[in-house]
N, C-alpha and C. Protein backbone atom coordinates (compact mmCIF):
# COMPACT_ATOMS: atom_id res chain seq x y z
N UNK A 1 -46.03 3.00 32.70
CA UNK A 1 -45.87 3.80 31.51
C UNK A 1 -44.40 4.04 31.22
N UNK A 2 -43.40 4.44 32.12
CA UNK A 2 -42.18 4.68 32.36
C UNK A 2 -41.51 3.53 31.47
N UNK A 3 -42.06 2.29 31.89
CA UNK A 3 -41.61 0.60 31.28
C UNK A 3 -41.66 1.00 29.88
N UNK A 4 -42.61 1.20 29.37
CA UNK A 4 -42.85 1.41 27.84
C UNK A 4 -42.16 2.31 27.16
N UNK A 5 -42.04 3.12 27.45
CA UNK A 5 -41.21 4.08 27.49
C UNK A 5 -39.45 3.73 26.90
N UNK A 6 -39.68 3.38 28.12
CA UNK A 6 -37.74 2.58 28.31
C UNK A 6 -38.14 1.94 26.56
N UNK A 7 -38.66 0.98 26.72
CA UNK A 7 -38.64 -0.37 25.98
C UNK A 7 -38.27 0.46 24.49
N UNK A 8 -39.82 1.55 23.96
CA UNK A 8 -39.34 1.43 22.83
C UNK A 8 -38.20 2.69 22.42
N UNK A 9 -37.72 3.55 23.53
CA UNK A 9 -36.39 3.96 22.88
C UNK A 9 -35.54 2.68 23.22
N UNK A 10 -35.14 1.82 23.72
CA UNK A 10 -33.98 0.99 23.70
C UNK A 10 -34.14 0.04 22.25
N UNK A 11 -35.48 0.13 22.00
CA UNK A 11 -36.13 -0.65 20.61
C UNK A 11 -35.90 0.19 19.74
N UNK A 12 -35.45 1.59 19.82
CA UNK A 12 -35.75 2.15 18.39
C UNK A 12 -33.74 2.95 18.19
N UNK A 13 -33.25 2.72 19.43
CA UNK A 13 -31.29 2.69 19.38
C UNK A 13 -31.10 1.71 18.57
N UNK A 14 -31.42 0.57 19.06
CA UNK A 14 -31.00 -0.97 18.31
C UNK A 14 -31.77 -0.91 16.57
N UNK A 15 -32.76 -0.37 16.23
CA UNK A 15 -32.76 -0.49 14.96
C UNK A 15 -31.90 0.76 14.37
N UNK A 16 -31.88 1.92 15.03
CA UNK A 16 -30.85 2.68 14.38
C UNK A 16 -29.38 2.20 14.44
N UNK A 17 -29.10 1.55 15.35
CA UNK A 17 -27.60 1.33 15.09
C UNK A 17 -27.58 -0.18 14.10
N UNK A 18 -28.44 -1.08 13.88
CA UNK A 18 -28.92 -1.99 12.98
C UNK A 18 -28.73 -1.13 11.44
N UNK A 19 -29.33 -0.42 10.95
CA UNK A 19 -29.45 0.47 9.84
C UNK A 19 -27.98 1.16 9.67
N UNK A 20 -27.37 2.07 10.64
CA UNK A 20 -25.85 2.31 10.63
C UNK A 20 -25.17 1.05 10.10
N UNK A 21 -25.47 -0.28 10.58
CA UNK A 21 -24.08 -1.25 10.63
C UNK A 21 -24.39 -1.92 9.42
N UNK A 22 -25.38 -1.78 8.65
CA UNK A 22 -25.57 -2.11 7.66
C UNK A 22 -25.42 -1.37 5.93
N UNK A 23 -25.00 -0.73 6.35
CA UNK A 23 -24.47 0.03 5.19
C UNK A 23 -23.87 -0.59 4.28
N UNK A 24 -23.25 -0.65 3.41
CA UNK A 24 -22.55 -2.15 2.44
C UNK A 24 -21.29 -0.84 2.48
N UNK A 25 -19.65 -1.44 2.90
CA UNK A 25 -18.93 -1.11 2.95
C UNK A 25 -18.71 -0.38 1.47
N UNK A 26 -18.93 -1.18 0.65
CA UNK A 26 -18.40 -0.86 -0.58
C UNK A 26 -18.91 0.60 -1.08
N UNK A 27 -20.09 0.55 -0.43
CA UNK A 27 -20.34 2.51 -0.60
C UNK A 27 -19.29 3.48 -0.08
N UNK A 28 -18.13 2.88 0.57
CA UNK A 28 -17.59 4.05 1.13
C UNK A 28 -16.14 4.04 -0.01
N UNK A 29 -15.80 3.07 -0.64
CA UNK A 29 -14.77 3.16 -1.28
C UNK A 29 -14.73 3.76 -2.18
N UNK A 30 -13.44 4.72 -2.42
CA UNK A 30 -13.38 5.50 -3.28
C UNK A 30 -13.46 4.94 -5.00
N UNK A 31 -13.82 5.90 -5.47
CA UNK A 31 -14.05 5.42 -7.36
C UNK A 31 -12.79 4.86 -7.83
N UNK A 32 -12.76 3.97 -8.95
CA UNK A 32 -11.91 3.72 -9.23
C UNK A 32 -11.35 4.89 -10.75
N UNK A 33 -10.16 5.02 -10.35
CA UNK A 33 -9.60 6.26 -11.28
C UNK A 33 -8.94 5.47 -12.72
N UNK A 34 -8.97 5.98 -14.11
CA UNK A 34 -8.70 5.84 -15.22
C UNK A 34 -6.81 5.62 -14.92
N UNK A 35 -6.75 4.50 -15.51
CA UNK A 35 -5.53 3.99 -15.22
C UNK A 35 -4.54 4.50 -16.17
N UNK A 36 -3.51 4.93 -15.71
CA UNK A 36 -2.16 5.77 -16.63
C UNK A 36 -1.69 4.60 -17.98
N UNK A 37 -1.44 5.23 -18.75
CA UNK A 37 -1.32 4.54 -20.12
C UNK A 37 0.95 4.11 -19.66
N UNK A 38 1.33 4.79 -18.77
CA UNK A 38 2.23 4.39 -18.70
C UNK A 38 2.88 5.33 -17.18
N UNK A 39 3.45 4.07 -16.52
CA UNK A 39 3.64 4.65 -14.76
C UNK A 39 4.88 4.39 -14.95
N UNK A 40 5.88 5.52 -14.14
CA UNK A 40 7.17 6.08 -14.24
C UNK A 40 7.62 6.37 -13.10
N UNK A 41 8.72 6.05 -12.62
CA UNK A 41 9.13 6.86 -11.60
C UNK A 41 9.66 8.35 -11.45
N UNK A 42 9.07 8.90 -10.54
CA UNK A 42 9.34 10.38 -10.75
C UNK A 42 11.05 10.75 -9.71
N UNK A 43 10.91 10.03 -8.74
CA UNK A 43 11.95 10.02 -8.12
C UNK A 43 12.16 9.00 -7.59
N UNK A 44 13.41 8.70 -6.95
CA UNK A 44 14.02 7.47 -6.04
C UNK A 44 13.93 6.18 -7.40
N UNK A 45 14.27 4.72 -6.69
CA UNK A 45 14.16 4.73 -5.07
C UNK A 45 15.56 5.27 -4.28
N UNK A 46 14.79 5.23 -3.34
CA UNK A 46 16.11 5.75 -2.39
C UNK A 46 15.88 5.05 -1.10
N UNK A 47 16.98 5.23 0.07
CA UNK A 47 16.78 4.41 0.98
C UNK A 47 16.31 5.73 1.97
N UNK A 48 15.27 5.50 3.07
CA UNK A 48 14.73 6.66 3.93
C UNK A 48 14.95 5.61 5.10
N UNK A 49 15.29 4.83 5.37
CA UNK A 49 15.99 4.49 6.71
C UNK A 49 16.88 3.39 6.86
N UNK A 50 17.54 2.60 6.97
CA UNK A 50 18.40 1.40 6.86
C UNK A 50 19.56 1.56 8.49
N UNK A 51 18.47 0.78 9.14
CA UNK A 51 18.73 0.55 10.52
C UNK A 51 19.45 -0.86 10.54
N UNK A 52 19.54 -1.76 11.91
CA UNK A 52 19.99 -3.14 12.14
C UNK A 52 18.74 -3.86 12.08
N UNK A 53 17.46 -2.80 12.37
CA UNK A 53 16.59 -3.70 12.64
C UNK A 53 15.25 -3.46 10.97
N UNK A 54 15.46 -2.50 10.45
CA UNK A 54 14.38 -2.42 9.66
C UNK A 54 15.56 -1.42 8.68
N UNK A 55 14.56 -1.62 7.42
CA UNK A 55 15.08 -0.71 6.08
C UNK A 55 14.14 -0.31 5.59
N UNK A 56 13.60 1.19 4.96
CA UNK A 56 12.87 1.49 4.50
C UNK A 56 12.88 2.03 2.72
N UNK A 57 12.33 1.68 1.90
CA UNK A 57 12.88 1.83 0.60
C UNK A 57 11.09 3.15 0.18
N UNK A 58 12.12 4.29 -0.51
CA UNK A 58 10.72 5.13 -0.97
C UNK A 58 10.96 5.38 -2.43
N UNK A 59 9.97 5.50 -3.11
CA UNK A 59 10.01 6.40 -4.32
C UNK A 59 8.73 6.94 -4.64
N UNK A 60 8.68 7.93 -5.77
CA UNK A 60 7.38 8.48 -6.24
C UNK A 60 7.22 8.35 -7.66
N UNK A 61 6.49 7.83 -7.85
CA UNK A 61 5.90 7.79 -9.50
C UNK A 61 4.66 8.75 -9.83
N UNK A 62 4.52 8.51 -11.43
CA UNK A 62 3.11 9.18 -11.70
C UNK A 62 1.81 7.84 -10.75
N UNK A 63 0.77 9.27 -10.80
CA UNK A 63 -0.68 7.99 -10.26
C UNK A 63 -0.83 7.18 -11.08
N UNK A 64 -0.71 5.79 -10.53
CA UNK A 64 -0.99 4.91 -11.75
C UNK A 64 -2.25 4.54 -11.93
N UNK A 65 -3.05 5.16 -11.42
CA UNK A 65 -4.77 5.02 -11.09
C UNK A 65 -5.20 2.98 -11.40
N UNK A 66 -6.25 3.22 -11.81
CA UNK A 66 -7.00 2.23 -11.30
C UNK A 66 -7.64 1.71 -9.89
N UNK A 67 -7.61 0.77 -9.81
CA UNK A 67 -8.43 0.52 -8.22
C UNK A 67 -7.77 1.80 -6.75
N UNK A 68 -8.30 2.18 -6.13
CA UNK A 68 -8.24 2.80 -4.98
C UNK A 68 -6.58 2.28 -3.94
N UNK A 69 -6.74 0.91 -4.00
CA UNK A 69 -5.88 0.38 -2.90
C UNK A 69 -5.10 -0.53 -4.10
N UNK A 70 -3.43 -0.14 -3.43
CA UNK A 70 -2.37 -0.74 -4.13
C UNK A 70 -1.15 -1.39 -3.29
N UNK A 71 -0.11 -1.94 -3.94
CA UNK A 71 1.06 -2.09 -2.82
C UNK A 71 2.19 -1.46 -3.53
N UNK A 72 2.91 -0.82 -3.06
CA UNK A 72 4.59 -0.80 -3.79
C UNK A 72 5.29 -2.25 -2.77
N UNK A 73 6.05 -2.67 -3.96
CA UNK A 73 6.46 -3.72 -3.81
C UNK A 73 7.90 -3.90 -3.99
N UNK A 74 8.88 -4.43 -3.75
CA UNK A 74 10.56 -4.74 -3.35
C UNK A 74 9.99 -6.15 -3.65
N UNK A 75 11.27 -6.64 -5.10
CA UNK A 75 12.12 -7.45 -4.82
C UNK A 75 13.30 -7.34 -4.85
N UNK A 76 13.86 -8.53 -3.65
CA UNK A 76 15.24 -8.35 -3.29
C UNK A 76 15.77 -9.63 -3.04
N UNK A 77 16.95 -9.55 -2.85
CA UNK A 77 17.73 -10.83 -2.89
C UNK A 77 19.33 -9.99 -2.79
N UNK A 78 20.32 -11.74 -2.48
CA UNK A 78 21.89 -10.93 -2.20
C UNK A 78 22.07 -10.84 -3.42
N UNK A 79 21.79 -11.18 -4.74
CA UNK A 79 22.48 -11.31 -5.63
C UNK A 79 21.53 -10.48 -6.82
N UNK A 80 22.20 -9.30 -7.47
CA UNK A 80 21.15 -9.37 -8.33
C UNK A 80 20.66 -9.62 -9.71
N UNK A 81 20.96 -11.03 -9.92
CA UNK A 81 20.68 -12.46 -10.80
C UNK A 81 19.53 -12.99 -9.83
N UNK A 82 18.99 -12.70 -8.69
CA UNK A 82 17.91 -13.70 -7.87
C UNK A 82 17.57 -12.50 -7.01
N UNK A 83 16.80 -12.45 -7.46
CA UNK A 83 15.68 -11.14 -6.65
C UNK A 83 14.49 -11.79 -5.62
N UNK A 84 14.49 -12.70 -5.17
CA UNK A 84 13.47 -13.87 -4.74
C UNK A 84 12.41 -13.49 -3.57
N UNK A 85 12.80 -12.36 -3.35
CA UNK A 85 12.32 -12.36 -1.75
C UNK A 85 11.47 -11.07 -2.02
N UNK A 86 10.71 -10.91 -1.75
CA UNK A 86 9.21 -9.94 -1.48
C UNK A 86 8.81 -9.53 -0.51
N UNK A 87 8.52 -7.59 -0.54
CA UNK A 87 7.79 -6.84 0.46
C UNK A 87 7.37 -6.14 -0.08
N UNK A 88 6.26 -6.08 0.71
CA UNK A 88 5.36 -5.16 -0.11
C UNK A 88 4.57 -4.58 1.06
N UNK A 89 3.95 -3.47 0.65
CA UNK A 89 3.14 -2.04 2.09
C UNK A 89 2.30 -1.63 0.86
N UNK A 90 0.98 -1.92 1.68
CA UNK A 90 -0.68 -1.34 1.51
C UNK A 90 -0.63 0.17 1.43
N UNK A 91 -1.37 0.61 0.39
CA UNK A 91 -1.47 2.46 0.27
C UNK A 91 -2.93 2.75 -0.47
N UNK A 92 -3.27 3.80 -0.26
CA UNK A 92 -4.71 4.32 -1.09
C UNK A 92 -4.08 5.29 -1.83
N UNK A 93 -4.28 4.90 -3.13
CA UNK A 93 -4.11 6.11 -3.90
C UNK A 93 -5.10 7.56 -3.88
N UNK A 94 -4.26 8.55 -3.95
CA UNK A 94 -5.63 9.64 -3.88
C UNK A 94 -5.59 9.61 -5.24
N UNK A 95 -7.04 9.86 -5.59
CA UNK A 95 -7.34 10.29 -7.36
C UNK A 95 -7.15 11.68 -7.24
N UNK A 96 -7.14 12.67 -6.80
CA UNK A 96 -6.57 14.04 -6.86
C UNK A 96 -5.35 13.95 -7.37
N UNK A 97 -4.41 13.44 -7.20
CA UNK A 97 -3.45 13.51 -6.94
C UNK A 97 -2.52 13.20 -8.48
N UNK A 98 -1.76 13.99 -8.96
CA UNK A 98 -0.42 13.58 -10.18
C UNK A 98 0.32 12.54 -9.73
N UNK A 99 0.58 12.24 -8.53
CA UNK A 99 1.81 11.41 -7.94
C UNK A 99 1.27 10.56 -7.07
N UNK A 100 1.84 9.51 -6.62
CA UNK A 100 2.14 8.39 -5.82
C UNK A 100 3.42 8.51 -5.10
N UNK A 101 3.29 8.54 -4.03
CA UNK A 101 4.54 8.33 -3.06
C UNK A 101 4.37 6.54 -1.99
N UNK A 102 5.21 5.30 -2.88
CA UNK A 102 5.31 4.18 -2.10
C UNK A 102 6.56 4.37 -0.98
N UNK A 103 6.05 3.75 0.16
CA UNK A 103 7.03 3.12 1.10
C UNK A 103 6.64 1.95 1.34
N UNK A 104 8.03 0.93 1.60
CA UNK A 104 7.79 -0.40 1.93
C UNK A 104 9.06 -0.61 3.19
N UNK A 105 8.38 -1.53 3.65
CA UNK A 105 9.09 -2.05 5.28
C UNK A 105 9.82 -3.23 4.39
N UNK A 106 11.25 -3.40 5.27
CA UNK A 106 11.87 -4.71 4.90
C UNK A 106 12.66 -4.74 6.07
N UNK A 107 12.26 -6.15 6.62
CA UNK A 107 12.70 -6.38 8.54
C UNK A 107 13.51 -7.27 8.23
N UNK A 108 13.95 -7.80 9.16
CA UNK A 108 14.64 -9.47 9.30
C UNK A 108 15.77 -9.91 7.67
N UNK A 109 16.44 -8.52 7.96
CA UNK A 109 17.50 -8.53 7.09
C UNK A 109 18.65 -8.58 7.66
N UNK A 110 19.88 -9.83 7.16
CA UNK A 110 21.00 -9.62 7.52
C UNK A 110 21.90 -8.71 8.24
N UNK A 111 22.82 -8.46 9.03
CA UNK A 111 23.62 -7.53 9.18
C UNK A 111 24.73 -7.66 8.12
N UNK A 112 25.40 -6.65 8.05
CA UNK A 112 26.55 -6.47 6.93
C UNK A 112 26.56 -6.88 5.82
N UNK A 113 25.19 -6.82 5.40
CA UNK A 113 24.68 -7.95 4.02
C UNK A 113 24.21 -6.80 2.80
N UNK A 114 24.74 -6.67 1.49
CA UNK A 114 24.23 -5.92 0.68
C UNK A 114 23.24 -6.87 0.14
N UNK A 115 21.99 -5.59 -0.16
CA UNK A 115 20.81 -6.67 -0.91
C UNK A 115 20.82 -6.13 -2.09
N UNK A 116 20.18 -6.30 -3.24
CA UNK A 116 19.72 -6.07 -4.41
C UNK A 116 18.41 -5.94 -4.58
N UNK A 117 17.75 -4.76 -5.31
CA UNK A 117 16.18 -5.11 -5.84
C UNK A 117 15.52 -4.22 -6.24
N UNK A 118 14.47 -4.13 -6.85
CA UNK A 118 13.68 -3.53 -7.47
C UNK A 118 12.36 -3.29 -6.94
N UNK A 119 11.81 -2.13 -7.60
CA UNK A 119 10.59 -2.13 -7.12
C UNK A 119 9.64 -1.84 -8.22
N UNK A 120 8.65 -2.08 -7.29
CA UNK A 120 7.32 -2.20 -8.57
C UNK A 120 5.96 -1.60 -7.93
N UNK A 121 5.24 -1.44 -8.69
CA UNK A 121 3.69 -1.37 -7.70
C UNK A 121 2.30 -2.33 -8.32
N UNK A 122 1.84 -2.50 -7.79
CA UNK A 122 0.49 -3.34 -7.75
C UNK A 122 -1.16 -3.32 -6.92
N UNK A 123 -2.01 -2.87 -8.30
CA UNK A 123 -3.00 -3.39 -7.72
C UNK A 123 -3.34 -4.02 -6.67
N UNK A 124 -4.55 -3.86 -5.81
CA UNK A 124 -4.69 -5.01 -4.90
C UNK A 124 -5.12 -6.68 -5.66
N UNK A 125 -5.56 -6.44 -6.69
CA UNK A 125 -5.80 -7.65 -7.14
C UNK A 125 -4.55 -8.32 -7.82
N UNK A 126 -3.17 -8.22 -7.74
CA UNK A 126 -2.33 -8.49 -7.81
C UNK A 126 -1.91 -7.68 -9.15
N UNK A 127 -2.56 -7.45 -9.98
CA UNK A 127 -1.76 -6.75 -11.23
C UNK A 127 -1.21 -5.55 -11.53
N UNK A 128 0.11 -5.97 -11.96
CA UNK A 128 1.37 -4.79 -11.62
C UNK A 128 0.81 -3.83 -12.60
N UNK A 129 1.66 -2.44 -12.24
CA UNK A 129 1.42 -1.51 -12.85
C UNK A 129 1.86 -1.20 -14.09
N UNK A 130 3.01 -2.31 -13.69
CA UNK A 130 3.96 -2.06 -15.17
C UNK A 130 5.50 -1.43 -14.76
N UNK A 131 5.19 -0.88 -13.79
CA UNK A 131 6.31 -0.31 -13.10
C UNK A 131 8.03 -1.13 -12.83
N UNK A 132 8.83 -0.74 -13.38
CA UNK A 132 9.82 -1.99 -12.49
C UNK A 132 11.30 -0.83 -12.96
N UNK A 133 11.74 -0.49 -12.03
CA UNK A 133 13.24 0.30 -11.39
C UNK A 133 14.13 -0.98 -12.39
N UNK A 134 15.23 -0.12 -12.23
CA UNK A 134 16.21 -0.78 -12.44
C UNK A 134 16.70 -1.51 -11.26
N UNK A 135 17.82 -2.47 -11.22
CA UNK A 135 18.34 -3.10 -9.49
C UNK A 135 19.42 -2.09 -8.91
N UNK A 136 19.12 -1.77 -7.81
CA UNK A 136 19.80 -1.34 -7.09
C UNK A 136 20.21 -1.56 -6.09
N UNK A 137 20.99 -1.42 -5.13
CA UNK A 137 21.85 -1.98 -4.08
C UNK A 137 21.82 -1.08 -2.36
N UNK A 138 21.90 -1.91 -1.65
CA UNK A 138 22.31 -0.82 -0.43
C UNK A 138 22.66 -2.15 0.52
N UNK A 139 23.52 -1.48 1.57
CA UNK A 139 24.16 -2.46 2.72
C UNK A 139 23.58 -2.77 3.83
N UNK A 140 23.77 -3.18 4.54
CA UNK A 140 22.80 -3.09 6.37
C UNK A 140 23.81 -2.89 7.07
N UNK A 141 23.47 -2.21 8.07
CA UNK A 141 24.38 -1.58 8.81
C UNK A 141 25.14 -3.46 9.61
């Protein structure tokens, strides 16, 4: 009896955790929010770290809503006539929220090298917000 027992709680874990793992992800993602008729920067950019080994570039704009998940994005380059080079860092927008605060990583940069660039933000499906800074500059240590 004990046997049977065993069997159908170990039979009835496995369909509950079956039913858990089946959930369709997409139920958990947040709504997508009414997209700003026009996205601005509220502050920056500015530089929040510029090491030998990494540089960090931040600013804050209005929410530019639409889809949930976005990137702020850097282009940069030495010159700024050629902005060529791209970084970009994953963020969830909160829909609560008036503002957006992007940070983006930029590694495997020159020493003593000024870069140039702009930033922007984007959808995950690649389409920009509309967003684009003027060029600005900073050195590496």
């Amino acid at each position: 009896m004990n046997r049977k027992r065993l069997f159908l709680n170990l039979w009835l874990m496995l369909a509950a955790c079956v039913l858990l793992h089946s959930i369709p992800a997409a139920a958990q993602v947040s709504p997508t929010v009414k997209k700003t008729d026009h996205v601005q920067i509220r502050q920056g950019p500015e530089l929040e770290r510029n090491d030998s080994d990494l540089t960090i570039i931040t600013w804050t704009s209005n929410n530019p809503g639409g889809s949930p998940e976005h990137y702020g994005v850097i282009h940069y380059g030495r010159s700024p006539n050629s902005l060529t080079e791209i970084a970009k860092s994953p963020i969830r927008l909160n829909p609560t929220h008036d503002y957006t605060v992007f940070r983006v990583r930029m590694g495997d940069l020159a020493p003593r090298t000024t870069y140039y660039y702009t930033v922007d933000s984007m959808e995950a499906n690649g389409e920009s917000d509309g967003l684009k800074s003027s060029v600005e500059h900073f050195t590496t240590p």
